[in-house]
C-alpha atoms as a PDB file:
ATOM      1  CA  UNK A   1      17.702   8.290 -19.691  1.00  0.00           C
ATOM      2  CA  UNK A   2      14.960   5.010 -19.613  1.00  0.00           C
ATOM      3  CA  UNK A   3      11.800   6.287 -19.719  1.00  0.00           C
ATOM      4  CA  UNK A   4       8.843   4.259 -18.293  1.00  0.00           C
ATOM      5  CA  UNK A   5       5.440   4.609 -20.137  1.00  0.00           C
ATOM      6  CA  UNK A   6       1.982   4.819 -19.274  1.00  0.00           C
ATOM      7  CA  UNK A   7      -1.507   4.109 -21.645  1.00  0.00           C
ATOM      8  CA  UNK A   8      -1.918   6.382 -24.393  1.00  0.00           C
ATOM      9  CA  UNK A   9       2.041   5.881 -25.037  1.00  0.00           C
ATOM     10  CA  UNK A  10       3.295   9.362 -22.926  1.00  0.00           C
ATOM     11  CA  UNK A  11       6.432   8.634 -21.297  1.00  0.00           C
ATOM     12  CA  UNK A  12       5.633   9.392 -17.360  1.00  0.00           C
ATOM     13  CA  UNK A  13       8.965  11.457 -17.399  1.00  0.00           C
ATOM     14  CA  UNK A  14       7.373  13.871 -19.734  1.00  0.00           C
ATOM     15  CA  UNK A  15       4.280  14.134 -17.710  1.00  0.00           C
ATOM     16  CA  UNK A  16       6.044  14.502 -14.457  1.00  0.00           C
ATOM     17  CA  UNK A  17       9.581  15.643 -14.712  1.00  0.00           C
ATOM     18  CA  UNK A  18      12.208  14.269 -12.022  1.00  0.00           C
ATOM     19  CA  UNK A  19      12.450  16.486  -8.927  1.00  0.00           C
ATOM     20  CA  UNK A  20      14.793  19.196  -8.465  1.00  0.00           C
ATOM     21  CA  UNK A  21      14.597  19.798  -4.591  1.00  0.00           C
ATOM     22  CA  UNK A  22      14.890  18.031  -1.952  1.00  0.00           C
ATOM     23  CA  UNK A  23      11.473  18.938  -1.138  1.00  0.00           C
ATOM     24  CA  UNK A  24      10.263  17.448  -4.045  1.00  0.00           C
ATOM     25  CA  UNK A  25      12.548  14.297  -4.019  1.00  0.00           C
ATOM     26  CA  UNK A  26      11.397  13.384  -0.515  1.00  0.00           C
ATOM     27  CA  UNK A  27       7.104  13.922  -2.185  1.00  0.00           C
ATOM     28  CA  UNK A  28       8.278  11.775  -5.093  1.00  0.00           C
ATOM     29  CA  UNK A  29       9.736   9.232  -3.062  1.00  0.00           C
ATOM     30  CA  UNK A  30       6.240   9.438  -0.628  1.00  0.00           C
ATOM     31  CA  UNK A  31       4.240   8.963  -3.868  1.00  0.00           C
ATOM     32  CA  UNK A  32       5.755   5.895  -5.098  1.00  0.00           C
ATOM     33  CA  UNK A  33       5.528   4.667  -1.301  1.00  0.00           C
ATOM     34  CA  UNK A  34       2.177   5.267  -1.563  1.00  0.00           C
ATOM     35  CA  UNK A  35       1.281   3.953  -5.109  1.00  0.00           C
ATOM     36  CA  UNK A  36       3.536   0.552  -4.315  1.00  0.00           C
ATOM     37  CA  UNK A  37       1.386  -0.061  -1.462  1.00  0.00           C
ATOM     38  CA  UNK A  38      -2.129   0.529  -3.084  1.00  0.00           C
ATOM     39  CA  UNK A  39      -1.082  -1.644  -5.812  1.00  0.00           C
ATOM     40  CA  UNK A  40       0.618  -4.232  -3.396  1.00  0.00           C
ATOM     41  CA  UNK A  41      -3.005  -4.067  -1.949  1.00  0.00           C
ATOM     42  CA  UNK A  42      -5.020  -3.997  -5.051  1.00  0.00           C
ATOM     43  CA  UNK A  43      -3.524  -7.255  -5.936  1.00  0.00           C
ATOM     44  CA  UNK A  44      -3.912  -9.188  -3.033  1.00  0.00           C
ATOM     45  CA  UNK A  45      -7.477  -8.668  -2.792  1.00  0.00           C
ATOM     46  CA  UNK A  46      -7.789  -9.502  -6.463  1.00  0.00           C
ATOM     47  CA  UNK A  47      -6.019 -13.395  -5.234  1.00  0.00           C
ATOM     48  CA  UNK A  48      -8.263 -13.722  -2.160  1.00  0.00           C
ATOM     49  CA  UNK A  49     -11.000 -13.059  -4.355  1.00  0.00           C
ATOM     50  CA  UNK A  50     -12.777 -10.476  -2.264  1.00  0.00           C
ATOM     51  CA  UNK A  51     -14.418  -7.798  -3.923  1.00  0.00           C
ATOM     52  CA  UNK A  52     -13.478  -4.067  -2.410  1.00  0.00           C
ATOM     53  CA  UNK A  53     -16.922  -4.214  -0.478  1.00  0.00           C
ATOM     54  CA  UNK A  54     -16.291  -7.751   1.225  1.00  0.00           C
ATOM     55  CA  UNK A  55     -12.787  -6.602   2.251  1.00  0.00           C
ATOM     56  CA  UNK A  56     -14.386  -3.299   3.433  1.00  0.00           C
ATOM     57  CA  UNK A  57     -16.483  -5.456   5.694  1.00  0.00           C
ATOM     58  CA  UNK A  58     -13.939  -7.963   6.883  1.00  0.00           C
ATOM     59  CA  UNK A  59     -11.862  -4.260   8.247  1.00  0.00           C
ATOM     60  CA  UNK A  60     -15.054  -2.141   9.189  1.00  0.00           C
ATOM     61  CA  UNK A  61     -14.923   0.394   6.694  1.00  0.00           C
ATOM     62  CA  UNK A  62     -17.019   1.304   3.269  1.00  0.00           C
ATOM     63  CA  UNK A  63     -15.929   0.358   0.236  1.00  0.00           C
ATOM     64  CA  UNK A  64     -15.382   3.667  -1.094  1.00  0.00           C
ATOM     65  CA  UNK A  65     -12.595   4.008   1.809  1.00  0.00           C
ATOM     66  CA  UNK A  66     -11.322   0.681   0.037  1.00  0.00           C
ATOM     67  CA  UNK A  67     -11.279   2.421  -3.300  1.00  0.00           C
ATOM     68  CA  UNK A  68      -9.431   5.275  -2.578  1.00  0.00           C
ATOM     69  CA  UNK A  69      -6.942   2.582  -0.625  1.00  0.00           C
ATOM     70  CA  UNK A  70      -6.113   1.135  -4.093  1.00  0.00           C
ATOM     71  CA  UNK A  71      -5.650   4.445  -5.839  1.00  0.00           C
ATOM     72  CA  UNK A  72      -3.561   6.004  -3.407  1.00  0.00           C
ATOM     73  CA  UNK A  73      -6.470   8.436  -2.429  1.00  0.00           C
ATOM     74  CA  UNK A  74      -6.225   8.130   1.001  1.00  0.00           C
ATOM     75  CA  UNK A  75      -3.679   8.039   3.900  1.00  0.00           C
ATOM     76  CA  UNK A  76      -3.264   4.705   5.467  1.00  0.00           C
ATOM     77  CA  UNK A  77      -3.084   4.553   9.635  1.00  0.00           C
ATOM     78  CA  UNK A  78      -1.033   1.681  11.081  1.00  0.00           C
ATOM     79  CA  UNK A  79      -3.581  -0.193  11.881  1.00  0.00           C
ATOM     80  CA  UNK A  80      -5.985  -0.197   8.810  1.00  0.00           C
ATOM     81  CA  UNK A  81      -2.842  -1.281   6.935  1.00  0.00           C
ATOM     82  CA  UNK A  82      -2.833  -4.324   9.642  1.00  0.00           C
ATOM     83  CA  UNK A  83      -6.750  -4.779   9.181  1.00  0.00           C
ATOM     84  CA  UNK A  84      -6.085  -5.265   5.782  1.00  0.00           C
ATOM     85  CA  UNK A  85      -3.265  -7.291   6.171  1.00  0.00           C
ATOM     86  CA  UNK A  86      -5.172  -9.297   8.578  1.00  0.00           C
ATOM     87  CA  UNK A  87      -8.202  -9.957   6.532  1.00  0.00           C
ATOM     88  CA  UNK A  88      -5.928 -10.754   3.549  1.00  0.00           C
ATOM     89  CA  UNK A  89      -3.678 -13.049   4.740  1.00  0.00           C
ATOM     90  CA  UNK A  90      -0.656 -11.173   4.108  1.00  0.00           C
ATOM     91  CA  UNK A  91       2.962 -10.947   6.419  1.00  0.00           C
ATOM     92  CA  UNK A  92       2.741  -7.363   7.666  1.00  0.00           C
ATOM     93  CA  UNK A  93       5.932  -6.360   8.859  1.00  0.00           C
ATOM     94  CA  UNK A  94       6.965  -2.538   8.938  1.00  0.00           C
ATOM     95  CA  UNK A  95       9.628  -1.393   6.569  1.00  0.00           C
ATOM     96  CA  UNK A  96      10.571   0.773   9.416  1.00  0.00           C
ATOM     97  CA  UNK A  97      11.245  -2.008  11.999  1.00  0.00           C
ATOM     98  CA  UNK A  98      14.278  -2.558  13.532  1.00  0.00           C
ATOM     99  CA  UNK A  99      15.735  -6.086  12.901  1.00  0.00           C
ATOM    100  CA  UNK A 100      15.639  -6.924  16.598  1.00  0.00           C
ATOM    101  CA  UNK A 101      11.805  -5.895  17.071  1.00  0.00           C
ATOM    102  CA  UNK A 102      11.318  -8.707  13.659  1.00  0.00           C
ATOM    103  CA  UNK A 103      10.359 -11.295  16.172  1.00  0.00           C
ATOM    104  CA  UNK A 104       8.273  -9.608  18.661  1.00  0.00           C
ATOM    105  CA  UNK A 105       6.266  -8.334  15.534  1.00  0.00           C
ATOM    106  CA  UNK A 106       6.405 -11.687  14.173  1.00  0.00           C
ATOM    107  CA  UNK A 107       5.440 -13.482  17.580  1.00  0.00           C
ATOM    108  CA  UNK A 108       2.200 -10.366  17.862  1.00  0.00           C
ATOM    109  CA  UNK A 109       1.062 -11.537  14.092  1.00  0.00           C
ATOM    110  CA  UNK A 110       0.642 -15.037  15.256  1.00  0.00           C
ATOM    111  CA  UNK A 111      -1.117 -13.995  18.205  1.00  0.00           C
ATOM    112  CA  UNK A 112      -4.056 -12.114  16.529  1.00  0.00           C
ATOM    113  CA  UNK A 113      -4.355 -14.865  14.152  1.00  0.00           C
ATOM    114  CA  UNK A 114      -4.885 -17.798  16.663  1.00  0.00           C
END
């Protein structure tokens, strides 16, 4: 079994055991969702050199909501994940999209950005 580590040297699969349940496969699987993203976030902000408060502006929000964001503290609508995606330059494109709605999303990106 690999084991991935964390700081301090504790293997994560120590601290949190793999799932049993389905119940608790599908909250893992939400929690990695969720930590991906905030990351995925994190770091793009970090490249367009904003700090959390100017990207908290740029979406209308407060910078706390921006914190919590990045830690996976706080449940992301729809369309704060497109504010942010807007204000930071980035492709959005739901993972839950069907192939043939790609280009109408695609065509609707370009739209708010001219």
């Amino acid at each position: 079994m690999s084991m991935k580590w964390i700081k301090g040297g504790v293997p994560l699969d120590v601290v949190f055991p793999p799932p049993k349940t389905a119940r608790g496969k599908l909250l893992a699987a939400e929690a990695d969702v969720a930590i991906n993203l905030s990351l995925q976030i994190n770091r793009a902000r970090a490249r367009a050199r904003l700090t959390q408060g100017q990207l908290a502006r740029r979406i209308g929000t407060t910078q706390t909501v921006i914190s919590r964001i990045e830690t996976a503290n706080q449940n992301l609508t729809v369309e704060t994940l497109v504010k942010i995606a807007y204000a930071l330059k980035l492709e959005f494109v739901p993972i839950l999209a069907r192939k043939s709605q790609l280009p109408r999303i695609q065509r609707a990106v370009k739209e708010v950005r001219t």
